[in-house]
PDB file of N, CA and C in Angstrom:
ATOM      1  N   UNK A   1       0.846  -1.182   0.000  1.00  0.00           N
ATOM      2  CA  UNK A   1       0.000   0.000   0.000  1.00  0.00           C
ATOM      3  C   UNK A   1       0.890   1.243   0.000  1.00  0.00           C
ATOM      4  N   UNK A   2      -0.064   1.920  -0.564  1.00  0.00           N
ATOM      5  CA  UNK A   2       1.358   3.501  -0.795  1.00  0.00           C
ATOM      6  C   UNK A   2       1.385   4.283   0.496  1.00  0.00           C
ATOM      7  N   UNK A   3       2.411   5.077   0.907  1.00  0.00           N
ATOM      8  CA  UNK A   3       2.114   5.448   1.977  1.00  0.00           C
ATOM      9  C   UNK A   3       2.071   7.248   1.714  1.00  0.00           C
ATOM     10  N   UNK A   4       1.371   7.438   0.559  1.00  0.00           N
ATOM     11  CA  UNK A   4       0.892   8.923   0.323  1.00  0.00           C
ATOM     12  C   UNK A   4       0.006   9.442   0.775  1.00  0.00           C
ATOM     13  N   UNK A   5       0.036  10.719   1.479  1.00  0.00           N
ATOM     14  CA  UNK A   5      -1.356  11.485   2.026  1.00  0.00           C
ATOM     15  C   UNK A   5      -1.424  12.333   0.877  1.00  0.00           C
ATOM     16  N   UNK A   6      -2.771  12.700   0.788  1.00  0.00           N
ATOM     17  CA  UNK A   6      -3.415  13.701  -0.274  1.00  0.00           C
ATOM     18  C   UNK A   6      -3.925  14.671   0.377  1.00  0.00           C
ATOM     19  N   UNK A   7      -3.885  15.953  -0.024  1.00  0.00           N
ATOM     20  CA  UNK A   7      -4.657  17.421   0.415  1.00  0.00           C
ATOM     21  C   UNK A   7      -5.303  17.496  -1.052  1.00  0.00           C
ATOM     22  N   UNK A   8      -6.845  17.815  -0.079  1.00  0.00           N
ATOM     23  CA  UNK A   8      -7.812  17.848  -0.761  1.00  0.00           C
ATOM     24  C   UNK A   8      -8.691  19.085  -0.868  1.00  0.00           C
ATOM     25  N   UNK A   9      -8.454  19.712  -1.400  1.00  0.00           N
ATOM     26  CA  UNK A   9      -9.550  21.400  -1.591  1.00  0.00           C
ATOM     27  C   UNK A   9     -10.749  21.182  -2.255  1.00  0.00           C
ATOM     28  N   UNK A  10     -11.600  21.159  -1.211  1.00  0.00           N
ATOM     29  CA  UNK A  10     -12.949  21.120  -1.579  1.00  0.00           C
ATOM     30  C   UNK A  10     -13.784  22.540  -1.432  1.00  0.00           C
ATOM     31  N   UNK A  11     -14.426  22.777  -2.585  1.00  0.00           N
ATOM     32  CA  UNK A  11     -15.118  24.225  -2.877  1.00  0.00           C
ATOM     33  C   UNK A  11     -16.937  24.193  -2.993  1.00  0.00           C
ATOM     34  N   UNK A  12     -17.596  25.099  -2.167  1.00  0.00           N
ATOM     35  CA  UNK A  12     -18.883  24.677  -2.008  1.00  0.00           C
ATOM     36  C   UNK A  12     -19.784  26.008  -2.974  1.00  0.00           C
ATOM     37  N   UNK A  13     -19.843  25.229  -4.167  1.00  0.00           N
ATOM     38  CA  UNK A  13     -19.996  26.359  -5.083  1.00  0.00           C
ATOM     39  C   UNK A  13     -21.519  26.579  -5.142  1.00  0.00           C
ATOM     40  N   UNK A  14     -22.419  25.867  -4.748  1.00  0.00           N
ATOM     41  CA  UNK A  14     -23.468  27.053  -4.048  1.00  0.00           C
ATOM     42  C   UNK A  14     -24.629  25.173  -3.967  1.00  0.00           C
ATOM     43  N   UNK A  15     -25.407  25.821  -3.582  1.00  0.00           N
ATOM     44  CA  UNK A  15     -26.966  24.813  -3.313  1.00  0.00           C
ATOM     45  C   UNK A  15     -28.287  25.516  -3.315  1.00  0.00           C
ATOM     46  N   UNK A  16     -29.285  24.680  -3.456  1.00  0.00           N
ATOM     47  CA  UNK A  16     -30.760  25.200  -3.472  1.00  0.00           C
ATOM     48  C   UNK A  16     -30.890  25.972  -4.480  1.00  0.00           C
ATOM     49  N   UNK A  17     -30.561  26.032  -5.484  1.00  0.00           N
ATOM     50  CA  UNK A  17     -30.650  27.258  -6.552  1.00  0.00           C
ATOM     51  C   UNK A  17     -30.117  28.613  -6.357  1.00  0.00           C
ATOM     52  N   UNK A  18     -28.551  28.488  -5.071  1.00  0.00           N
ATOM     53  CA  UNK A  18     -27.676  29.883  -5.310  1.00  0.00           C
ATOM     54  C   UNK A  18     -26.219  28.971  -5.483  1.00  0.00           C
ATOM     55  N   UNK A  19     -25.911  30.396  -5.842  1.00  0.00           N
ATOM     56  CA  UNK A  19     -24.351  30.321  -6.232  1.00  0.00           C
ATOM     57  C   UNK A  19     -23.375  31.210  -5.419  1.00  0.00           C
ATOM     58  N   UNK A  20     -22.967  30.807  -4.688  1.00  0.00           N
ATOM     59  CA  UNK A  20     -21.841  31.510  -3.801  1.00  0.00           C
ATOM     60  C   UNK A  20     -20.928  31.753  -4.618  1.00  0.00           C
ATOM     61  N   UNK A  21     -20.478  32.947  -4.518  1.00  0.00           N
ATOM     62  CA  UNK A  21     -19.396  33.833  -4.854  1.00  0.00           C
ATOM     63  C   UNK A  21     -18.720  34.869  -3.797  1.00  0.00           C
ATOM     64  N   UNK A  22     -17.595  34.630  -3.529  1.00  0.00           N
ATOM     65  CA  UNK A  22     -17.200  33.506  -3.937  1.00  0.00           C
ATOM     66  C   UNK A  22     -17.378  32.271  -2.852  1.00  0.00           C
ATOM     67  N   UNK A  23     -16.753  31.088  -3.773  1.00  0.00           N
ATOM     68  CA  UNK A  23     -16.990  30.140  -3.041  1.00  0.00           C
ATOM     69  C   UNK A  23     -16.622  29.443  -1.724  1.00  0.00           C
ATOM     70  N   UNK A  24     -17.150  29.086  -0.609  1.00  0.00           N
ATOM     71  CA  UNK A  24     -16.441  28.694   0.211  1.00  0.00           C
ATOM     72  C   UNK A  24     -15.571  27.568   0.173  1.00  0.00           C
ATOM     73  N   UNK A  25     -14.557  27.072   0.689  1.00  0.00           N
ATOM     74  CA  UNK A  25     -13.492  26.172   0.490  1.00  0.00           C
ATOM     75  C   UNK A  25     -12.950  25.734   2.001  1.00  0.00           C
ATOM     76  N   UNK A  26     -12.477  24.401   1.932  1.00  0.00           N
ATOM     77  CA  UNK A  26     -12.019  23.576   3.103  1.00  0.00           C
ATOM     78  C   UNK A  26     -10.952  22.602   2.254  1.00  0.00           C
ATOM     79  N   UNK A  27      -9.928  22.519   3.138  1.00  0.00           N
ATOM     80  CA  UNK A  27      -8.657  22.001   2.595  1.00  0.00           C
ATOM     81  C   UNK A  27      -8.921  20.764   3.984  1.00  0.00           C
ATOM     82  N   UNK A  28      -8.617  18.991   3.081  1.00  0.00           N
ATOM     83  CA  UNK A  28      -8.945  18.083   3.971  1.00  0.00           C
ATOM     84  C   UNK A  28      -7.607  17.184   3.539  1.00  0.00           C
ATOM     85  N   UNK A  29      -6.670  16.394   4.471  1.00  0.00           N
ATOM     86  CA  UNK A  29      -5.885  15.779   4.122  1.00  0.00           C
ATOM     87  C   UNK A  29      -6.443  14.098   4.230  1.00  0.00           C
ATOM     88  N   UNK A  30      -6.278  13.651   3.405  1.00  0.00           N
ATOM     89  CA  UNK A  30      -6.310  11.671   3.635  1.00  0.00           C
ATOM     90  C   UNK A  30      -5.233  11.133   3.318  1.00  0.00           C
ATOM     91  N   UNK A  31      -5.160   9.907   4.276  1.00  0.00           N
ATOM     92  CA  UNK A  31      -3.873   8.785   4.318  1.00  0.00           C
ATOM     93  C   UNK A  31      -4.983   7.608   3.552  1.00  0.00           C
ATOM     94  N   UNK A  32      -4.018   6.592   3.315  1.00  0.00           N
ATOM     95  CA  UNK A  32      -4.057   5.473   2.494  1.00  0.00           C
ATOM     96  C   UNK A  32      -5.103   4.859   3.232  1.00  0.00           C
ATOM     97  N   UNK A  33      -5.393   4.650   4.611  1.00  0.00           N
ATOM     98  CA  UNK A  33      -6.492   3.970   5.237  1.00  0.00           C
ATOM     99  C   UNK A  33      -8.027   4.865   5.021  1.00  0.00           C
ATOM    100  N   UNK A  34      -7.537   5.841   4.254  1.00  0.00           N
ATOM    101  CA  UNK A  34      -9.101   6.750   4.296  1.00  0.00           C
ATOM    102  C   UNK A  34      -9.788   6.345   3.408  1.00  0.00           C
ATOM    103  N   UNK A  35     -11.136   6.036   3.515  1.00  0.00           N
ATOM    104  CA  UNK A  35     -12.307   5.982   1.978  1.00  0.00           C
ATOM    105  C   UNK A  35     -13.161   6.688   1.826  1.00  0.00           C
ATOM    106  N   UNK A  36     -13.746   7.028   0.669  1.00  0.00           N
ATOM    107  CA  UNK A  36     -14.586   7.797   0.027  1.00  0.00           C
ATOM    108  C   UNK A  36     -15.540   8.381   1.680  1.00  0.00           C
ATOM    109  N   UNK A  37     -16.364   7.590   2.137  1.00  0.00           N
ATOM    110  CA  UNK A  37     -16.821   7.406   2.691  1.00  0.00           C
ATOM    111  C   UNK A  37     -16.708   8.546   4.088  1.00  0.00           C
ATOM    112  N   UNK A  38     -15.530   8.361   4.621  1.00  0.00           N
ATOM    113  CA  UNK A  38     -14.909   8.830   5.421  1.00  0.00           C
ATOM    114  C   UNK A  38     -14.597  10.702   4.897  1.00  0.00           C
ATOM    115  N   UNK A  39     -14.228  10.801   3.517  1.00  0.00           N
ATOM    116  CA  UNK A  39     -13.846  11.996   2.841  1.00  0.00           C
ATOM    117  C   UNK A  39     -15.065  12.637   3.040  1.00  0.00           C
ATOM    118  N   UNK A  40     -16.577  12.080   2.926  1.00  0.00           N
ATOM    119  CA  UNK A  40     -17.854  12.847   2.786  1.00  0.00           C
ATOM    120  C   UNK A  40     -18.089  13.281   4.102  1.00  0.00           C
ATOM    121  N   UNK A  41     -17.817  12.512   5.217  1.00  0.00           N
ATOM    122  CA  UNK A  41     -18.329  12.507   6.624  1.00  0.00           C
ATOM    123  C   UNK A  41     -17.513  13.798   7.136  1.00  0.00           C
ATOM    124  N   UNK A  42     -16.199  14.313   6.451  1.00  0.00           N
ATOM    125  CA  UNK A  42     -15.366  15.122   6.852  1.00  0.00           C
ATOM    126  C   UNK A  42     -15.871  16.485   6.326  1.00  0.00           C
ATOM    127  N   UNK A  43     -16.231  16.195   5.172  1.00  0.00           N
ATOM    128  CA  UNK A  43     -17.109  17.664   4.180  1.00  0.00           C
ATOM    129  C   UNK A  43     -17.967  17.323   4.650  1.00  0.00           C
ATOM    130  N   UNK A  44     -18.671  16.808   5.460  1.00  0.00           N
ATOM    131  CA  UNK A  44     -20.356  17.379   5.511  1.00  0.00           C
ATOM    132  C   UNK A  44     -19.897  18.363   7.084  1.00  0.00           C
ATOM    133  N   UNK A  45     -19.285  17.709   7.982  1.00  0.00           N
ATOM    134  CA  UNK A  45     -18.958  18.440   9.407  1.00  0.00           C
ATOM    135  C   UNK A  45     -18.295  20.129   9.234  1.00  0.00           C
ATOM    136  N   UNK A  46     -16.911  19.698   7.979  1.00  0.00           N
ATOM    137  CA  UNK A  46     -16.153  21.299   7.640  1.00  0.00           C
ATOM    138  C   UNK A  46     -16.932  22.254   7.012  1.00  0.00           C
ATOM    139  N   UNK A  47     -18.621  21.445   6.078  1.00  0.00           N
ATOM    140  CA  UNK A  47     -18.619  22.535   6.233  1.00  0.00           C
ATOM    141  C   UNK A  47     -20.170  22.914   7.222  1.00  0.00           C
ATOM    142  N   UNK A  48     -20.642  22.663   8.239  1.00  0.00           N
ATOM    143  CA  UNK A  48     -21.303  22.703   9.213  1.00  0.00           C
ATOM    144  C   UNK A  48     -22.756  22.014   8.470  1.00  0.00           C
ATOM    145  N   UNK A  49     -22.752  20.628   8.000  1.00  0.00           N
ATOM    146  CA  UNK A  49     -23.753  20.277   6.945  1.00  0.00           C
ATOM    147  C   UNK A  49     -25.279  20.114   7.976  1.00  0.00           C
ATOM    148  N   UNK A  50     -25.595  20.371   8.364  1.00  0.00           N
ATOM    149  CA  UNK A  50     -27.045  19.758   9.057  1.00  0.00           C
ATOM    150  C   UNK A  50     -28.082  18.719   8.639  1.00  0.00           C
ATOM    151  N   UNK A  51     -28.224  18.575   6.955  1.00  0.00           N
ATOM    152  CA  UNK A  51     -29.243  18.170   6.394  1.00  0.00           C
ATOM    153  C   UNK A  51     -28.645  16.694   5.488  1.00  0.00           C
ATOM    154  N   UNK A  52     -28.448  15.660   6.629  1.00  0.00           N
ATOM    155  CA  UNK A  52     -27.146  14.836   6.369  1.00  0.00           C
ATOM    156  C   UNK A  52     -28.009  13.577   5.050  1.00  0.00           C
ATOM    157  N   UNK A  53     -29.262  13.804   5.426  1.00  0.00           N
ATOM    158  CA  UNK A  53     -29.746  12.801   4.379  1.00  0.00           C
ATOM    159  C   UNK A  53     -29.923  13.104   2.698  1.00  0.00           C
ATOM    160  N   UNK A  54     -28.412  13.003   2.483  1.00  0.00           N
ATOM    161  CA  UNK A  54     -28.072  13.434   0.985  1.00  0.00           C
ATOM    162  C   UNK A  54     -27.464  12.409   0.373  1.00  0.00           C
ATOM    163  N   UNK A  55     -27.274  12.161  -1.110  1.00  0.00           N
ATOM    164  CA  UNK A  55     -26.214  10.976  -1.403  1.00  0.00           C
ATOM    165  C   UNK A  55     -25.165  11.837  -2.104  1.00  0.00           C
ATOM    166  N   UNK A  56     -23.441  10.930  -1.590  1.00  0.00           N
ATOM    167  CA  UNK A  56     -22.655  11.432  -1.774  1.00  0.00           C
ATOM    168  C   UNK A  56     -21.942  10.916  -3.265  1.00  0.00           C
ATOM    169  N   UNK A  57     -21.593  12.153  -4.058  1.00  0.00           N
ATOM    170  CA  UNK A  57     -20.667  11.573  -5.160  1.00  0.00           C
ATOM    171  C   UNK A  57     -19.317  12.124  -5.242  1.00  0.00           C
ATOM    172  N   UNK A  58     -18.627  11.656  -6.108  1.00  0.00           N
ATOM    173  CA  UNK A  58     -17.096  11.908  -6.112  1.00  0.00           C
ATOM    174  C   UNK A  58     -16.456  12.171  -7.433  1.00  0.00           C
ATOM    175  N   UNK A  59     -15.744  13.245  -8.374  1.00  0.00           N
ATOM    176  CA  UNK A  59     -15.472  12.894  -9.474  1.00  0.00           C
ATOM    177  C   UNK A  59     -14.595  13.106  -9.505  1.00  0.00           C
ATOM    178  N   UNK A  60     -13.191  12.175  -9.812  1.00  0.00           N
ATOM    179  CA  UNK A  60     -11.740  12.259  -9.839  1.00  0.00           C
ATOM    180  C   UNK A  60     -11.346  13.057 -11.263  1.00  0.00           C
ATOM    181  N   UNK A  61     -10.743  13.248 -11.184  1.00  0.00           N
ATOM    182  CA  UNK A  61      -9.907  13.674 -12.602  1.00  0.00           C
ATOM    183  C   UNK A  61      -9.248  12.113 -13.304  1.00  0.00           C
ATOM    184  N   UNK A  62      -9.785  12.443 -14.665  1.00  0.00           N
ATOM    185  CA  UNK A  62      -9.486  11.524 -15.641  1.00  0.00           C
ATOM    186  C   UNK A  62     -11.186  10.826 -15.702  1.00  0.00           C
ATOM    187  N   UNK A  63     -12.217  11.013 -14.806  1.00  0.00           N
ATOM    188  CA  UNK A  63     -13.447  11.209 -15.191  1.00  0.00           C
ATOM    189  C   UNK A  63     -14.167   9.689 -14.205  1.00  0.00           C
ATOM    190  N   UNK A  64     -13.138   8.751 -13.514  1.00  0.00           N
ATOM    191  CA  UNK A  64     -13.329   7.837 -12.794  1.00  0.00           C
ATOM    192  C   UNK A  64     -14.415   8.677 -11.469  1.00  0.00           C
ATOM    193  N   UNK A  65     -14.786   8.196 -10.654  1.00  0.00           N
ATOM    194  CA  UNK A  65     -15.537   8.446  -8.934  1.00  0.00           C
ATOM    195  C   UNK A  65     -16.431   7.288  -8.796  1.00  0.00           C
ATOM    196  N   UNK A  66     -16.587   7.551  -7.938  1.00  0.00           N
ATOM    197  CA  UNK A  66     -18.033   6.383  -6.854  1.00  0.00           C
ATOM    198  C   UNK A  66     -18.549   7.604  -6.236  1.00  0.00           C
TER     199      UNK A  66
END
């Protein structure tokens, strides 16, 4: 297993039919034991999510996610 951590900048470019401008942003680091899973549970808390019954998606670059 690799033993790379990733920093992750996540940008909350708006909901409900607005668009924040600008956008808010949270910088999240993961190690090799982290999953998707775990990445959402971290963005929903950074950014104070309340309304947790949402489904989460992911889109990597090169066009792969879960």
């Amino acid at each position: 297993m690799a033993r790379m951590w990733l920093r992750i900048r996540v940008n909350l470019l708006g909901g409900r039919g607005v668009a924040l401008k600008p956008a808010p942003g949270r910088v999240f680091i993961a190690g090799p034991s982290h999953a998707f899973g775990d990445l959402a549970w971290a963005i929903d808390l950074g950014f104070a999510r309340w309304d947790l019954a949402h489904l989460h998606g992911f889109e990597l670059t090169g066009g792969a996610g879960s």
